[in-house]
N, C-alpha and C. Protein backbone atom coordinates (compact mmCIF):
# COMPACT_ATOMS: atom_id res chain seq x y z
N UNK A 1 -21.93 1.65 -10.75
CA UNK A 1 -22.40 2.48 -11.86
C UNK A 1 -21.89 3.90 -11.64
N UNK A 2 -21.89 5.10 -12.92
CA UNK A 2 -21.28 6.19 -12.86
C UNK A 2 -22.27 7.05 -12.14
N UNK A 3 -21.88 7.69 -11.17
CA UNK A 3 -22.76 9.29 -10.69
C UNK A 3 -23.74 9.41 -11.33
N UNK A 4 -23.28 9.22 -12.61
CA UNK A 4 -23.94 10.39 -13.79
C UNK A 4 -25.63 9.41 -14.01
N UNK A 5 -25.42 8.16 -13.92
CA UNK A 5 -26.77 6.98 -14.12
C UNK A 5 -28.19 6.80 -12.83
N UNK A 6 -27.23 7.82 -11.52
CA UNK A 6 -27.76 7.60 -10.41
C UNK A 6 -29.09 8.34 -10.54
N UNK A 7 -30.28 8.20 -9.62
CA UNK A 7 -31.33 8.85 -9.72
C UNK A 7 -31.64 10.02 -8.89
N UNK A 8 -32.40 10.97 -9.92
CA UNK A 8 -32.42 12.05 -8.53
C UNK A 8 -33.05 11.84 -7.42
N UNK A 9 -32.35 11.98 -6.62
CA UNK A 9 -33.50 11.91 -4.61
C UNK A 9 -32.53 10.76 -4.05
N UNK A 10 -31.82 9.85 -4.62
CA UNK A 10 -31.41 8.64 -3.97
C UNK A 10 -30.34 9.13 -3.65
N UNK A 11 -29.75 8.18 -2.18
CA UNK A 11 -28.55 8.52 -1.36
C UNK A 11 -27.69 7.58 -2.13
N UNK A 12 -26.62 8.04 -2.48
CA UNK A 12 -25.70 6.87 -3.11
C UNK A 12 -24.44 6.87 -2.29
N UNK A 13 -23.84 5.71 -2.16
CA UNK A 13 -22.30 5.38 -1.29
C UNK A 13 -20.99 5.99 -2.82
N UNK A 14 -20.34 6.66 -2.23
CA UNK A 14 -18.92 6.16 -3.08
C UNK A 14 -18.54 5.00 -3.58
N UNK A 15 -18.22 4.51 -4.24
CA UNK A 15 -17.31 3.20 -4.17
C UNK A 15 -15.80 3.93 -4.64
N UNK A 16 -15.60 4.58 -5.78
CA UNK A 16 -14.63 4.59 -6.55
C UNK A 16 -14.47 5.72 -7.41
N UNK A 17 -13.48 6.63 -7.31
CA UNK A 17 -12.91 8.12 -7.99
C UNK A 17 -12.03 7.53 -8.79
N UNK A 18 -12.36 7.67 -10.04
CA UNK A 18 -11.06 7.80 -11.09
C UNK A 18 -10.94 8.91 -11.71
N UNK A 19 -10.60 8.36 -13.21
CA UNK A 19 -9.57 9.47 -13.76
C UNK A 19 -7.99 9.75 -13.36
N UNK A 20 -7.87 10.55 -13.82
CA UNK A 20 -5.97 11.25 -13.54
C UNK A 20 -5.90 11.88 -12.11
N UNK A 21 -4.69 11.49 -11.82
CA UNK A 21 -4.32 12.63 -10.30
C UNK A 21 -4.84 13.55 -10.07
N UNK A 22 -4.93 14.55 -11.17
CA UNK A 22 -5.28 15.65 -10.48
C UNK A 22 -6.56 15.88 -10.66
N UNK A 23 -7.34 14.81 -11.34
CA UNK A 23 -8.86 14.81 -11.25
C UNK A 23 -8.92 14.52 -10.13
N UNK A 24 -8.54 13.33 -9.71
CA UNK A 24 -9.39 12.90 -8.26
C UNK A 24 -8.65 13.50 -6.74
N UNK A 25 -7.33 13.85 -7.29
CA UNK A 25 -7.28 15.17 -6.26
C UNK A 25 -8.31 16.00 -6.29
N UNK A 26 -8.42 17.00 -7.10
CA UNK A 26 -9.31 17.98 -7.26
C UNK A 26 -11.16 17.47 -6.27
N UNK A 27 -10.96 16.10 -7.06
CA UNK A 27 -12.86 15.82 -6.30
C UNK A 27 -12.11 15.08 -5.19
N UNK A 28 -11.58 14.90 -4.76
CA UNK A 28 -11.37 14.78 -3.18
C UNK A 28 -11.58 15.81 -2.40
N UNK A 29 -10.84 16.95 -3.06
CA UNK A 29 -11.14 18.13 -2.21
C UNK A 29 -12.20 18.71 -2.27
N UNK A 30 -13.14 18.26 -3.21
CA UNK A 30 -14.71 18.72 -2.81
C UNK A 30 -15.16 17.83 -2.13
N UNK A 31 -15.12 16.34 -1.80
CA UNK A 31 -15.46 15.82 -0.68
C UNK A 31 -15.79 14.82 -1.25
N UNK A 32 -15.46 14.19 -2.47
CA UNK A 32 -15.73 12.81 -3.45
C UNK A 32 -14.56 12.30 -2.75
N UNK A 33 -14.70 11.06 -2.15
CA UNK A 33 -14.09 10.68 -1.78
C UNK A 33 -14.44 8.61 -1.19
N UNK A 34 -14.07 7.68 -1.31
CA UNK A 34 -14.26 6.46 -1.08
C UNK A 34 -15.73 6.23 0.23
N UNK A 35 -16.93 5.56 -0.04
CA UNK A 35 -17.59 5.75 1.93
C UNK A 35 -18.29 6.92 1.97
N UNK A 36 -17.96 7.94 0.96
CA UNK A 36 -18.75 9.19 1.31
C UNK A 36 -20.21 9.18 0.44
N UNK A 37 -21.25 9.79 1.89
CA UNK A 37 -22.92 9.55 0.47
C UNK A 37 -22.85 10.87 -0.06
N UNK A 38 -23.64 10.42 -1.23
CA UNK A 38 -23.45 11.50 -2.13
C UNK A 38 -25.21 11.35 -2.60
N UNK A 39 -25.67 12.51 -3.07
CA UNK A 39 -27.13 12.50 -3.44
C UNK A 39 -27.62 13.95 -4.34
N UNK A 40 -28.31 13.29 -5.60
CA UNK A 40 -27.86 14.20 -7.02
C UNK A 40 -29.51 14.83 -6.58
N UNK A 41 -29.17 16.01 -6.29
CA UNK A 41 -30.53 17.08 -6.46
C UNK A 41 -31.18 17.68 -7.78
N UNK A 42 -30.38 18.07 -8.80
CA UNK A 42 -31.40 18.74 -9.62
C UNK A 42 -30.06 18.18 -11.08
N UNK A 43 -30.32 18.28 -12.32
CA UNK A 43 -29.73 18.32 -13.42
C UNK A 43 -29.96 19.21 -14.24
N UNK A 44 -28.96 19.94 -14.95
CA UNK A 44 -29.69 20.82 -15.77
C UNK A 44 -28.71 21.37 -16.85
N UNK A 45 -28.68 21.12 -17.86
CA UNK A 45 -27.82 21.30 -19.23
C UNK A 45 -26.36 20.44 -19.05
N UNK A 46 -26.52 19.13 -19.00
CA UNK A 46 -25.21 18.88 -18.53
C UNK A 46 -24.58 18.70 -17.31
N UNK A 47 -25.33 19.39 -16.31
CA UNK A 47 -24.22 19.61 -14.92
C UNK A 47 -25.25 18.66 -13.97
N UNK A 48 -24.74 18.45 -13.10
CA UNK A 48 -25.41 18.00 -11.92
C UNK A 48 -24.92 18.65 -10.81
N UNK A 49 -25.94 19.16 -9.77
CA UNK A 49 -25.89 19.46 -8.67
C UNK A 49 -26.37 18.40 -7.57
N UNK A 50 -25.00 17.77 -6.66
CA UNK A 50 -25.00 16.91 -5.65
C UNK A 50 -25.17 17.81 -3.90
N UNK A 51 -25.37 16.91 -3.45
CA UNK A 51 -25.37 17.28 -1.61
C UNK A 51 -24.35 16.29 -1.60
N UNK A 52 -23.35 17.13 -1.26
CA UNK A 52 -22.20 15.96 -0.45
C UNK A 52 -21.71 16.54 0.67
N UNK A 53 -21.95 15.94 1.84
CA UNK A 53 -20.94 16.20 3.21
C UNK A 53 -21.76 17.78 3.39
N UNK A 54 -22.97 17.75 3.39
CA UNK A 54 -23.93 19.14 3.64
C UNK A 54 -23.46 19.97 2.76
N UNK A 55 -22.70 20.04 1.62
CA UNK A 55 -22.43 20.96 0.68
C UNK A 55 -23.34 20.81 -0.30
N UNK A 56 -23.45 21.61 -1.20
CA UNK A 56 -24.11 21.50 -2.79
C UNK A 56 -23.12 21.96 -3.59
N UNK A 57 -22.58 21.32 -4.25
CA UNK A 57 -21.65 21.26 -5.21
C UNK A 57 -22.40 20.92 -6.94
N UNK A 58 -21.96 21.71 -7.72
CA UNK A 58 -22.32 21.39 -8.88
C UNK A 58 -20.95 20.72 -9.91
N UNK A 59 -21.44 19.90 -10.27
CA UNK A 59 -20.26 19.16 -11.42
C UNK A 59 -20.87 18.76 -12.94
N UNK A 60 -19.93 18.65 -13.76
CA UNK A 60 -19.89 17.96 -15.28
C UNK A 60 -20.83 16.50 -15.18
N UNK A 61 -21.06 16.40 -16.46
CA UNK A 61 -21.36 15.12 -16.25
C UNK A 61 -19.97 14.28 -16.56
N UNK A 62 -19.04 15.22 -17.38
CA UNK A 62 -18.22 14.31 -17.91
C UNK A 62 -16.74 13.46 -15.85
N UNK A 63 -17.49 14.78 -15.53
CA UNK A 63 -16.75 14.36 -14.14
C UNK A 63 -17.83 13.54 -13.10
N UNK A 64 -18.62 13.95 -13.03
CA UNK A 64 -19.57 12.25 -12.57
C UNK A 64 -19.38 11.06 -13.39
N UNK A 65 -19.00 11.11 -14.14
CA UNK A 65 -19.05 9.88 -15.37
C UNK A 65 -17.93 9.31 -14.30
N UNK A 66 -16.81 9.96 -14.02
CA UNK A 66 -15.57 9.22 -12.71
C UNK A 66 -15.61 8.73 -12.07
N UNK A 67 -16.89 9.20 -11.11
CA UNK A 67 -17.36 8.87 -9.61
C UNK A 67 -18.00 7.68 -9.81
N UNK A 68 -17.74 6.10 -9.37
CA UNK A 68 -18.49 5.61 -9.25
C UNK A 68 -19.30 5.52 -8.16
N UNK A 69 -20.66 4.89 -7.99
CA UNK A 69 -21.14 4.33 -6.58
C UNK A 69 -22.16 3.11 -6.65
């Protein structure tokens, strides 16, 4: 399922980054990446803010919609 369906508080696995090259370049280099947990803290107009790899990163939904896990 997409990022975007996951619940807040739950640890989720990667499975799968799509989109175009330089999308999933781009979320590679924030640390989306295959194996990596990822866990959605707060939502708010659209965006989601994740903990990934001890970071807090905020993203689109339309770019979680990519991330599967």
């Amino acid at each position: 399922m997409p990022l975007s369906m996951a619940h807040m508080g739950e640890s989720n696995v990667i499975k799968k980054v799509g989109g175009k090259e330089e999308t999933r370049r781009f979320l590679e280099n924030l640390g989306f990446v295959a194996g990596s947990v990822v866990t959605i803290v707060s939502e708010a107009g659209g965006n989601i803010i994740v903990n990934i790899k001890e970071s807090r990163v905020a993203i689109g939904r339309d770019m979680a919609n990519r991330i599967m896990v």
